[in-house]
C-alpha atoms as a PDB file:
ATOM      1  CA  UNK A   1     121.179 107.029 100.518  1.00  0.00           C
ATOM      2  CA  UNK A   2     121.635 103.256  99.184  1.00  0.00           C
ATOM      3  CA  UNK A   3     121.518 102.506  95.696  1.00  0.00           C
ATOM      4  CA  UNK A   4     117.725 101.743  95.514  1.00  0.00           C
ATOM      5  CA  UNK A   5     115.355 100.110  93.066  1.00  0.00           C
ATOM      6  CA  UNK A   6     112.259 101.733  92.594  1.00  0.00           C
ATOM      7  CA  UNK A   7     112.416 105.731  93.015  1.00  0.00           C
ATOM      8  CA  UNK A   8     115.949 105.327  93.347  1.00  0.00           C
ATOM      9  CA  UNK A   9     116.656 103.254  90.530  1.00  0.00           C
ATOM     10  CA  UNK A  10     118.895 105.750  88.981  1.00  0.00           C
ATOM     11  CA  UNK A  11     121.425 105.506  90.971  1.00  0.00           C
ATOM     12  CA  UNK A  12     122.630 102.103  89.387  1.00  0.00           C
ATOM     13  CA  UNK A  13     121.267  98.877  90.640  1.00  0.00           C
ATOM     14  CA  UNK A  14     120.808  97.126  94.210  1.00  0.00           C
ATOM     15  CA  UNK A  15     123.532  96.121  96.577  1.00  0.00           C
ATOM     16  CA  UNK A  16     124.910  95.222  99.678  1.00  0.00           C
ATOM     17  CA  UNK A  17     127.054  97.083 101.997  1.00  0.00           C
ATOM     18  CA  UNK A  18     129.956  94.593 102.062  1.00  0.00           C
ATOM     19  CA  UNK A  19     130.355  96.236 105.235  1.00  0.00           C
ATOM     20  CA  UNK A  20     127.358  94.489 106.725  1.00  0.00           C
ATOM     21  CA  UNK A  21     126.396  90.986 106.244  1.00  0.00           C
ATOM     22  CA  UNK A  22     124.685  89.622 103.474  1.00  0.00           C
ATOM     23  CA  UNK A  23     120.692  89.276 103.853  1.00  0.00           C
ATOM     24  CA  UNK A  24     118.525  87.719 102.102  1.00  0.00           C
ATOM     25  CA  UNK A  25     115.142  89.662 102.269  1.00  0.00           C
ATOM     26  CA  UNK A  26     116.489  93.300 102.770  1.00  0.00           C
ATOM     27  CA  UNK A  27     119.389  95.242 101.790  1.00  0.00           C
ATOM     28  CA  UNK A  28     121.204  97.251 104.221  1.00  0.00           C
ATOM     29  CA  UNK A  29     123.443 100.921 103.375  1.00  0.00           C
ATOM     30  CA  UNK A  30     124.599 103.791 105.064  1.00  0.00           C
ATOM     31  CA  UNK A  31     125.784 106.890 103.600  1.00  0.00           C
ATOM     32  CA  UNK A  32     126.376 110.641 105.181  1.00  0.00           C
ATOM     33  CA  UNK A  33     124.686 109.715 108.564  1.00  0.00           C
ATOM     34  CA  UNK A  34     121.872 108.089 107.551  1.00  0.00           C
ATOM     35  CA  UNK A  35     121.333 103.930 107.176  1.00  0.00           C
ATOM     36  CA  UNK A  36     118.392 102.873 104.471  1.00  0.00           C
ATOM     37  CA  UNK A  37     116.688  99.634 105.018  1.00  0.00           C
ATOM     38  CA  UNK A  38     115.198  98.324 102.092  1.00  0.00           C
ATOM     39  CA  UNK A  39     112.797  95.248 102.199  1.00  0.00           C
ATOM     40  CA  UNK A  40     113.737  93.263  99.266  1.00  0.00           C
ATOM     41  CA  UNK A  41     111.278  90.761  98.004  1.00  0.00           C
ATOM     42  CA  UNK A  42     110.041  92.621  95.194  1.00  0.00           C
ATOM     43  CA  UNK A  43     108.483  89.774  93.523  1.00  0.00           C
ATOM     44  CA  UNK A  44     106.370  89.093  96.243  1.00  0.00           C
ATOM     45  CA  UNK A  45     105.369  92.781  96.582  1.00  0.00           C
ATOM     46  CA  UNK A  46     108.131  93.152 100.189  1.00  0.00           C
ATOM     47  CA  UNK A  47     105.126  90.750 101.757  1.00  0.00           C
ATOM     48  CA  UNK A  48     107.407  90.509 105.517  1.00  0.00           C
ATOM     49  CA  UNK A  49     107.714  86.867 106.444  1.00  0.00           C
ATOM     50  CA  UNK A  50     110.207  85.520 109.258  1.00  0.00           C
ATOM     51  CA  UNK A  51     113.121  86.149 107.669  1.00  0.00           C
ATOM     52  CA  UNK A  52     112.432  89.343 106.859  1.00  0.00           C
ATOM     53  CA  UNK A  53     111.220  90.388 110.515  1.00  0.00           C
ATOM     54  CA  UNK A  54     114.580  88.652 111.758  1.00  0.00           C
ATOM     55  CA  UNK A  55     116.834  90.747 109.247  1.00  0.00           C
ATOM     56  CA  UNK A  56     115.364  93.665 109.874  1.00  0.00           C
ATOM     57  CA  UNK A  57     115.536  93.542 113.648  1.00  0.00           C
ATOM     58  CA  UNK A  58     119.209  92.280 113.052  1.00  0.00           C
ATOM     59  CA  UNK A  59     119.927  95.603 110.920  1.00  0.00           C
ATOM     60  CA  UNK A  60     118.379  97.839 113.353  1.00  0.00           C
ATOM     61  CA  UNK A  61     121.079  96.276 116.186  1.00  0.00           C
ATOM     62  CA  UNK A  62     123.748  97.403 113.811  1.00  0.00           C
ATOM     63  CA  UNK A  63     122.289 100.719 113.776  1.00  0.00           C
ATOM     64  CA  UNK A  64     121.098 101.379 117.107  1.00  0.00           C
ATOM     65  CA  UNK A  65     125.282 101.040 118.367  1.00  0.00           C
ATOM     66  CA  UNK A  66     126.723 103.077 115.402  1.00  0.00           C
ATOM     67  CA  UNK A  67     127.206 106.309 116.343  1.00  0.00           C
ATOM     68  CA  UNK A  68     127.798 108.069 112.986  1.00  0.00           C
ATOM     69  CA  UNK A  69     124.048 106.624 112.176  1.00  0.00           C
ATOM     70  CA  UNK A  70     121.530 109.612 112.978  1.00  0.00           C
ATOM     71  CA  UNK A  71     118.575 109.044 110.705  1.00  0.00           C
ATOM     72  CA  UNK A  72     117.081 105.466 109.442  1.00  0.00           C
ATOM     73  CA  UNK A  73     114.603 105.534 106.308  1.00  0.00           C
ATOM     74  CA  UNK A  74     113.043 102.455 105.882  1.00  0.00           C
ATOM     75  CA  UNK A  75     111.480 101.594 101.749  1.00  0.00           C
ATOM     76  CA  UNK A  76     110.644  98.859  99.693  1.00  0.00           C
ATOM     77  CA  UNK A  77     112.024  97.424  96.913  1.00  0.00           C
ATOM     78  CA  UNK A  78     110.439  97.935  92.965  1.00  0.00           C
ATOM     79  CA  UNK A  79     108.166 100.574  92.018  1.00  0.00           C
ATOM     80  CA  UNK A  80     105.069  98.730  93.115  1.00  0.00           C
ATOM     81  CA  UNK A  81     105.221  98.214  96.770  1.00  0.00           C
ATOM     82  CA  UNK A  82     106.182  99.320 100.074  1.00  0.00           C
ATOM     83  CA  UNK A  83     105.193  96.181 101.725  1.00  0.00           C
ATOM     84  CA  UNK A  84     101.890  94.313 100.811  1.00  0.00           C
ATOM     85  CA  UNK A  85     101.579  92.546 104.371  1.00  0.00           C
ATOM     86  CA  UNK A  86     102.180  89.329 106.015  1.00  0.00           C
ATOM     87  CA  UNK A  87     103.325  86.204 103.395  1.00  0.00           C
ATOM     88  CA  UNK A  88     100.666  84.145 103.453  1.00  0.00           C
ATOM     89  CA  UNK A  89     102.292  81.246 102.644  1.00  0.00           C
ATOM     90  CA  UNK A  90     104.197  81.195 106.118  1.00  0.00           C
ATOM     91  CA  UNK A  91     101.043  81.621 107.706  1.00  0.00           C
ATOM     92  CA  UNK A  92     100.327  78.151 109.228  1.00  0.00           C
ATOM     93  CA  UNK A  93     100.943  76.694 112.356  1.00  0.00           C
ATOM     94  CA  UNK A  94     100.447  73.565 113.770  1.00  0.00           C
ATOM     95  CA  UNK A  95     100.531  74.777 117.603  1.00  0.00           C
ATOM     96  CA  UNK A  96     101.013  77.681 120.124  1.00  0.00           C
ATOM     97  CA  UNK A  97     104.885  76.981 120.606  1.00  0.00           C
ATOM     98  CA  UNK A  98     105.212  78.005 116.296  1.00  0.00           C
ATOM     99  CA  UNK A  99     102.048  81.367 116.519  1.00  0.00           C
ATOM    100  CA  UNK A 100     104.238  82.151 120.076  1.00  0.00           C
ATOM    101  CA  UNK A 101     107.434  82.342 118.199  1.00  0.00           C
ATOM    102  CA  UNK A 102     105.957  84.506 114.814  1.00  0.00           C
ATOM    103  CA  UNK A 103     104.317  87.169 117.115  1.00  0.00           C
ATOM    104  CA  UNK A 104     107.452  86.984 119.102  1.00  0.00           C
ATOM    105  CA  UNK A 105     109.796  87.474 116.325  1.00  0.00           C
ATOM    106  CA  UNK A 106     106.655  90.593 114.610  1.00  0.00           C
ATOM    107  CA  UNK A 107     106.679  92.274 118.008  1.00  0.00           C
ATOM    108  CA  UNK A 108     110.679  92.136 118.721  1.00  0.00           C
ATOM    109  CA  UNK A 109     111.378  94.066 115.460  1.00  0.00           C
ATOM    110  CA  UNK A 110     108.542  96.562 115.894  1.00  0.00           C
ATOM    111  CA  UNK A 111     109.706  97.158 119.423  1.00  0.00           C
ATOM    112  CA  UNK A 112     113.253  98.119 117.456  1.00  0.00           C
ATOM    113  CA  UNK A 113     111.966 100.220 115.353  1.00  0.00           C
ATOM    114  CA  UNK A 114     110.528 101.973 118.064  1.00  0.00           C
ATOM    115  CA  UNK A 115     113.585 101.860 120.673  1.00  0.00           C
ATOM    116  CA  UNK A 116     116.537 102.703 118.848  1.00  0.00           C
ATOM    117  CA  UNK A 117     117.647 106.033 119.262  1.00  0.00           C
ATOM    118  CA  UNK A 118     117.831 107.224 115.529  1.00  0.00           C
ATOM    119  CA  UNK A 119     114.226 108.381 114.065  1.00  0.00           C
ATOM    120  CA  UNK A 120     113.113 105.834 111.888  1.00  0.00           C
ATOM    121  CA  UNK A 121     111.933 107.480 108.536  1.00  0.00           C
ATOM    122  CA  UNK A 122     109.332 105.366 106.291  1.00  0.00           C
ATOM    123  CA  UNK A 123     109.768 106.251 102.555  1.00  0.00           C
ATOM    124  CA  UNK A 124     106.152 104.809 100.956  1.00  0.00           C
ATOM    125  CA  UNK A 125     107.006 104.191  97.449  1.00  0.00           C
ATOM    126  CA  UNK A 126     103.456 101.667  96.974  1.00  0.00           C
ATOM    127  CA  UNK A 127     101.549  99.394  98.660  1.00  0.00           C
ATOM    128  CA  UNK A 128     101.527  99.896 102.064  1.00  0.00           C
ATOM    129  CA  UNK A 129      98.968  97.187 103.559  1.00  0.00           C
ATOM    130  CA  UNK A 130      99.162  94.827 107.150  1.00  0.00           C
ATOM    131  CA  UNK A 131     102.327  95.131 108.002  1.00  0.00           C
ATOM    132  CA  UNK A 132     103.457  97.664 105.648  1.00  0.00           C
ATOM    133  CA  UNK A 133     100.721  99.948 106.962  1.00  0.00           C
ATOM    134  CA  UNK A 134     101.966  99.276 110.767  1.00  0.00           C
ATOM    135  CA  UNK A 135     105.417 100.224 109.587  1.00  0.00           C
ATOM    136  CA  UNK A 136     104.296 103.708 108.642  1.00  0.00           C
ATOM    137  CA  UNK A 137     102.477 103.875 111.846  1.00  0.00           C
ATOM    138  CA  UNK A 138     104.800 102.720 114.336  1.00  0.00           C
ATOM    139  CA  UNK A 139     107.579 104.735 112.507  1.00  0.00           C
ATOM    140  CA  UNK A 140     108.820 108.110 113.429  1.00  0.00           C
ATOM    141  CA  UNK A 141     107.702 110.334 109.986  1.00  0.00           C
ATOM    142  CA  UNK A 142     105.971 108.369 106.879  1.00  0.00           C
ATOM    143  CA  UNK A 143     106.695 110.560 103.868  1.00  0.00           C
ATOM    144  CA  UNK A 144     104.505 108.418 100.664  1.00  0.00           C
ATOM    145  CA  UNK A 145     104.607 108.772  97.044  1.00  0.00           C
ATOM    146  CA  UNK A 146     101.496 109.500  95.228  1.00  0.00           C
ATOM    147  CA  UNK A 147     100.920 106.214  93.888  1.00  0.00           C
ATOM    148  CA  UNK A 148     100.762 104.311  97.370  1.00  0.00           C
ATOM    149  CA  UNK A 149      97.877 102.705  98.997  1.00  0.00           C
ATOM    150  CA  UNK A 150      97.067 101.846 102.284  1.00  0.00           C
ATOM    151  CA  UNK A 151      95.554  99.301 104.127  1.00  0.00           C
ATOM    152  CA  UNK A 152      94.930  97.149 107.219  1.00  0.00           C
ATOM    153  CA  UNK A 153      92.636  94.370 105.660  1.00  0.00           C
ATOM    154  CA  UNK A 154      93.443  91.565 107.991  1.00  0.00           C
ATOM    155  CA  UNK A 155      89.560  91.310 109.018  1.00  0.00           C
ATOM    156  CA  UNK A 156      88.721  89.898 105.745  1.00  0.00           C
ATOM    157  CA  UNK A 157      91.147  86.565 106.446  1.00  0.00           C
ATOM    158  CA  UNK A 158      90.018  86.558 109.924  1.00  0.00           C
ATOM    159  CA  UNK A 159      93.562  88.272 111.314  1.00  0.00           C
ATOM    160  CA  UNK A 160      93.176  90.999 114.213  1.00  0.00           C
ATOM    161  CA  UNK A 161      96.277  93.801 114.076  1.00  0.00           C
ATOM    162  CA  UNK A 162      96.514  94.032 118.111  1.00  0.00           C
ATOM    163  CA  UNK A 163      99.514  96.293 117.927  1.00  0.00           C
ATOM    164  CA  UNK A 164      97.961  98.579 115.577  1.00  0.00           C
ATOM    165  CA  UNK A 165      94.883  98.900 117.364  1.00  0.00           C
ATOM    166  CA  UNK A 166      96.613 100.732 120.166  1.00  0.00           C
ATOM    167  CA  UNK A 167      99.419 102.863 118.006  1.00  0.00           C
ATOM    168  CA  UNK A 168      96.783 103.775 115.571  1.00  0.00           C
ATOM    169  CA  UNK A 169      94.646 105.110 118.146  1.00  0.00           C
ATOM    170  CA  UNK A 170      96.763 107.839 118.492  1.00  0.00           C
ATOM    171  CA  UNK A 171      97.766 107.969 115.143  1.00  0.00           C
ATOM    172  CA  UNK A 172      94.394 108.232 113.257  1.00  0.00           C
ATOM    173  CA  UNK A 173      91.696 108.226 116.225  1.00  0.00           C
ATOM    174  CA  UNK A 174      89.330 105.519 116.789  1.00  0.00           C
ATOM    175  CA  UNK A 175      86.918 106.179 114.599  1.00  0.00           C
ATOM    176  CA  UNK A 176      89.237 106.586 111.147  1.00  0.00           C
ATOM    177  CA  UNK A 177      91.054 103.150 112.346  1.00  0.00           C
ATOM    178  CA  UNK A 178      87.998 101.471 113.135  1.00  0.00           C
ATOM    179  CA  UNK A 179      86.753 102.082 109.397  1.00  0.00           C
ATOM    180  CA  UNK A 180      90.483 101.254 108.322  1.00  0.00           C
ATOM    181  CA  UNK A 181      90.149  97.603 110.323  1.00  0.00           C
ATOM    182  CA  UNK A 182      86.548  96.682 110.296  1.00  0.00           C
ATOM    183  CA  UNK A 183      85.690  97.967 106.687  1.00  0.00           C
ATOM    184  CA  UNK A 184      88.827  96.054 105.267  1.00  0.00           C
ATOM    185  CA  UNK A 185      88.663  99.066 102.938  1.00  0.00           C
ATOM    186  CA  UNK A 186      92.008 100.858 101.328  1.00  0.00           C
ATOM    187  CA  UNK A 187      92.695 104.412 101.412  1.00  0.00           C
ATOM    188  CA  UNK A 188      95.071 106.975  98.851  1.00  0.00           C
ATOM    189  CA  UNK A 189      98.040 108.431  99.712  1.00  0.00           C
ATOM    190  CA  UNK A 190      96.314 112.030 100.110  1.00  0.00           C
ATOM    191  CA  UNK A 191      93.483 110.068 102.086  1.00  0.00           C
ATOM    192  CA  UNK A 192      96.279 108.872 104.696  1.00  0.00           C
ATOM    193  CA  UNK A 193      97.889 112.087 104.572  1.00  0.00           C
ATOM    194  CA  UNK A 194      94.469 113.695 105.547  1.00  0.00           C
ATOM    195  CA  UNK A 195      94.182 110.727 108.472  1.00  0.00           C
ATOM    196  CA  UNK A 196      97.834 111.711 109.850  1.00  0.00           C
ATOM    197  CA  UNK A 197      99.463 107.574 108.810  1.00  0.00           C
ATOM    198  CA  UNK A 198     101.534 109.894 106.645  1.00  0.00           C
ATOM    199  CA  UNK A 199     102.954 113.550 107.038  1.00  0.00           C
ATOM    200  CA  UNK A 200     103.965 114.010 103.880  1.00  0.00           C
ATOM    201  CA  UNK A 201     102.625 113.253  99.987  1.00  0.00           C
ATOM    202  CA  UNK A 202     104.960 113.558  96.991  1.00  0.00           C
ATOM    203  CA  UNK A 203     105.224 113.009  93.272  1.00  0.00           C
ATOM    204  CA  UNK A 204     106.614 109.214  92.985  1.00  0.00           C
ATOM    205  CA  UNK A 205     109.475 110.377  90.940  1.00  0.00           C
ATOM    206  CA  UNK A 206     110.415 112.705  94.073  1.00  0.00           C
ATOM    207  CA  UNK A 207     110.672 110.538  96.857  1.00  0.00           C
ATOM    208  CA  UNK A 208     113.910 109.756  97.134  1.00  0.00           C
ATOM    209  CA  UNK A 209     114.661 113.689  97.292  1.00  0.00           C
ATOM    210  CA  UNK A 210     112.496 114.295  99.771  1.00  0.00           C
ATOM    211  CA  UNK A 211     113.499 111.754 102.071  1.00  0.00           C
ATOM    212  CA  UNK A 212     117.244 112.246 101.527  1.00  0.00           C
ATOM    213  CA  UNK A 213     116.582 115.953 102.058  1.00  0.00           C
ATOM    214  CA  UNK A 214     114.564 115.249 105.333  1.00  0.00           C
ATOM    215  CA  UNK A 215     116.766 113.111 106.290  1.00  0.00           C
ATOM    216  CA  UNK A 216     120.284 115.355 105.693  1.00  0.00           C
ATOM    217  CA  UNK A 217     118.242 118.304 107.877  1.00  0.00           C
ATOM    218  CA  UNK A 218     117.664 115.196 110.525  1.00  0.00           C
ATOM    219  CA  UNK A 219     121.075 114.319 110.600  1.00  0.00           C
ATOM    220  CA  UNK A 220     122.417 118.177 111.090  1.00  0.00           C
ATOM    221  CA  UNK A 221     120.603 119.118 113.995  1.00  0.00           C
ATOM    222  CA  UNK A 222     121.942 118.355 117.812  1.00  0.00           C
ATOM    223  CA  UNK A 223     122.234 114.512 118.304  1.00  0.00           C
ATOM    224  CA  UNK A 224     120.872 114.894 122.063  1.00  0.00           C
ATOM    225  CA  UNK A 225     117.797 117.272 120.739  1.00  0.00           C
ATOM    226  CA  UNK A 226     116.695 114.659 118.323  1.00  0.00           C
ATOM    227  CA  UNK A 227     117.262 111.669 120.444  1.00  0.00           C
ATOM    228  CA  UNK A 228     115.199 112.934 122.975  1.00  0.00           C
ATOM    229  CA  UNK A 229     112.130 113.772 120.916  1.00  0.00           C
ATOM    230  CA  UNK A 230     112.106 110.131 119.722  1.00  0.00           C
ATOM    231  CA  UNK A 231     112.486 109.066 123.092  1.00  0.00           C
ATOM    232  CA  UNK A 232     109.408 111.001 123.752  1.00  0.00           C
ATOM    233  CA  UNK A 233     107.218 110.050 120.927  1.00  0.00           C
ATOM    234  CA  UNK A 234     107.546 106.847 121.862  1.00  0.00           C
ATOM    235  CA  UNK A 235     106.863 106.988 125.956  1.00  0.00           C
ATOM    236  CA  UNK A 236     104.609 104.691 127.431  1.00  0.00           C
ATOM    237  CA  UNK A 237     103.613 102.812 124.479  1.00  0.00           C
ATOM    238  CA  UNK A 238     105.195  99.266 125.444  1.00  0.00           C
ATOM    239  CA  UNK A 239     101.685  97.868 127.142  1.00  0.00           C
ATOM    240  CA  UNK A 240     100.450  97.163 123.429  1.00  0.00           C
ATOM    241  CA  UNK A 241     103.251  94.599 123.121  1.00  0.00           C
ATOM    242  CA  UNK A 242     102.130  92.854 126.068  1.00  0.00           C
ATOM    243  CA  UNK A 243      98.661  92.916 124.747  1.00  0.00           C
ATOM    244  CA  UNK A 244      99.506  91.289 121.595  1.00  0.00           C
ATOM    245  CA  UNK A 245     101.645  88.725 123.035  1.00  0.00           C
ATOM    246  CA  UNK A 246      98.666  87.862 125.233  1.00  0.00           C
ATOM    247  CA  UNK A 247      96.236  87.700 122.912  1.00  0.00           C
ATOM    248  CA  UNK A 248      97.660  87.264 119.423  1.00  0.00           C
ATOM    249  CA  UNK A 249      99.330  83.657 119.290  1.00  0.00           C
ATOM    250  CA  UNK A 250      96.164  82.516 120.153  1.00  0.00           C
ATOM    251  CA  UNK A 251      94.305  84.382 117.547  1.00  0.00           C
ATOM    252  CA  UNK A 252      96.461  83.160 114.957  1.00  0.00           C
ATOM    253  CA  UNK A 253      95.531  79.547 115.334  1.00  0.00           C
ATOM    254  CA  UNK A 254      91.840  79.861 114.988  1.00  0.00           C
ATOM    255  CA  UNK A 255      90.082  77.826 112.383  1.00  0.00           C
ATOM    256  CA  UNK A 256      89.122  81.086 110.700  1.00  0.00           C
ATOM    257  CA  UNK A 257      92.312  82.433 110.092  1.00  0.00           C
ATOM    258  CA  UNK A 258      93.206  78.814 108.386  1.00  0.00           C
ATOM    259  CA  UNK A 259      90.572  78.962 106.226  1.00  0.00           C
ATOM    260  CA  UNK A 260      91.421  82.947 105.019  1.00  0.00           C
ATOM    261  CA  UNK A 261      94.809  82.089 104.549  1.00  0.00           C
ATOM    262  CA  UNK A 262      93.621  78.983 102.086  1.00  0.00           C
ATOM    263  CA  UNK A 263      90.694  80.794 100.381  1.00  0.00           C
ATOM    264  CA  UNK A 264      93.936  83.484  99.854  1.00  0.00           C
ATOM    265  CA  UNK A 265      95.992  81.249  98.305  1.00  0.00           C
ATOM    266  CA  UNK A 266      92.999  79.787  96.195  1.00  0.00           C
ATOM    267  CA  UNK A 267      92.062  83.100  95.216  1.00  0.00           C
ATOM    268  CA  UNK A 268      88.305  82.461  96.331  1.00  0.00           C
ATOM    269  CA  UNK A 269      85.930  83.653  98.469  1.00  0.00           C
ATOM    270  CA  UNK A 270      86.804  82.019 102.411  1.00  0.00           C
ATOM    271  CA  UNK A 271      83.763  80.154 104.326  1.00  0.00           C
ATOM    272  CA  UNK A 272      84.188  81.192 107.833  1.00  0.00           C
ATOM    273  CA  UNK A 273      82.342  79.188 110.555  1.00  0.00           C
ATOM    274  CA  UNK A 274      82.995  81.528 113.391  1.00  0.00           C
ATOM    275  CA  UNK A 275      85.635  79.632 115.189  1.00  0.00           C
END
């Protein structure tokens, strides 16, 4: 593991891999097998913007050609937050071209995540809402510290989660996702341990043990035995892509989704007019 802020602050303080490239939303490691993606915008809570989808897709290409990688865990930076969702304040566009491109760039990264051959490991260390949510769900294993929180509240700024309405399906069954999206409600860690978004709860202070540990036993069994199971957890499951590249850019231009995003950023209550 990395040199992490957050539970694994004591190891010293953040850094690059000056093997890697320098990013400037997530930090990128690799140590005994295993490569640890960290999203790295603490002081916006990890909220994933462009950049952040682009850098972690490009990361994931390292990975997914490196041979000595056989386990990726993927955490956020700070003790607060795994990832708190979209950032709003890249949320506007001015036509389908600019929506086509953002659910382009979302879906390309999420595909990654779920195509490369290494199982993708999702260390919850807080927040966990939109996006961050998804990553635990689309993921491989979600271990979560007992402080994080879980979320897909999109519905109250007028934003549909396409992809996660047909990977949660499987993940929590329709009815505990349907609360999740149409309630706008969020849930505990032992809550989404209960609902299956996360196999694992631990104290906060021993995540990073648990997830190196998992992680080290990952890494030590047959490379062709564990590619294959993530192979298979994963077949068939491409057709929500096409879904949400069908439906989404649109969705993502509708006068209600404006509005959420500015009653967001104006901390009051949105007026929706149902358009």
């Amino acid at each position: 593991m990395s040199d992490q802020p957050g539970p694994y602050r004591r190891r010293g303080p953040a850094k690059q891999n000056p093997c890697h490239p320098p990013y400037e939303t997530i930090l990128l490691d690799a140590k005994d097998h295993v490569a640890t993606i960290t999203m790295n915008r603490p002081d916006k809570l990890n909220a994933c913007n462009m950049k952040m989808f682009q850098e972690i897709d490009h990361a994931l290409s390292l990975v997914e050609v490196d041979e000595d990688i056989r386990v990726v865990i993927i955490t956020g930076a700070g003790d607060r937050a795994f990832s708190a969702g979209v950032d709003f304040e890249e949320l506007e566009f001015e036509d389908l071209s600019e929506s086509t491109e953002f659910i382009k760039t979302d879906a390309r990264m999420f595909r990654r995540i779920e195509n490369i051959p290494q199982p993708v490991i999702a260390a919850v260390n807080g927040y966990a809402y939109g996006y961050g949510c998804k990553i635990a769900i689309v993921g491989d294993i979600a271990i979560a510290s007992d402080r994080a929180q879980f979320g897909l509240q999109g519905v109250k700024l007028g934003a549909v989660h396409v992809i996660t309405l047909g990977r949660g399906r499987d993940v929590l069954g329709r009815g505990r996702l349907g609360y999740l999206l149409l309630s706008g409600e969020t849930i505990d860690a032992p809550k989404a341990e209960d609902w299956g978004i996360v196999a694992k709860v631990v104290a906060h202070d021993k995540l990073y043990h648990e997830v190196e540990s998992l992680a080290q036993s990952i890494a030590s069994y047959p490379v062709p035995a564990v590619r294959t199971i993530k192979r298979m957890l994963h077949r068939g499951c491409d057709d929500d892509y096409r879904w949400e590249e069908l439906l989404s850019p649109g969705l993502l231009l509708m006068e209600d989704l404006k509005e959420g995003r500015r009653a967001f950023m104006e901390k009051r209550k949105p007026r929706f007019k149902g358009r």
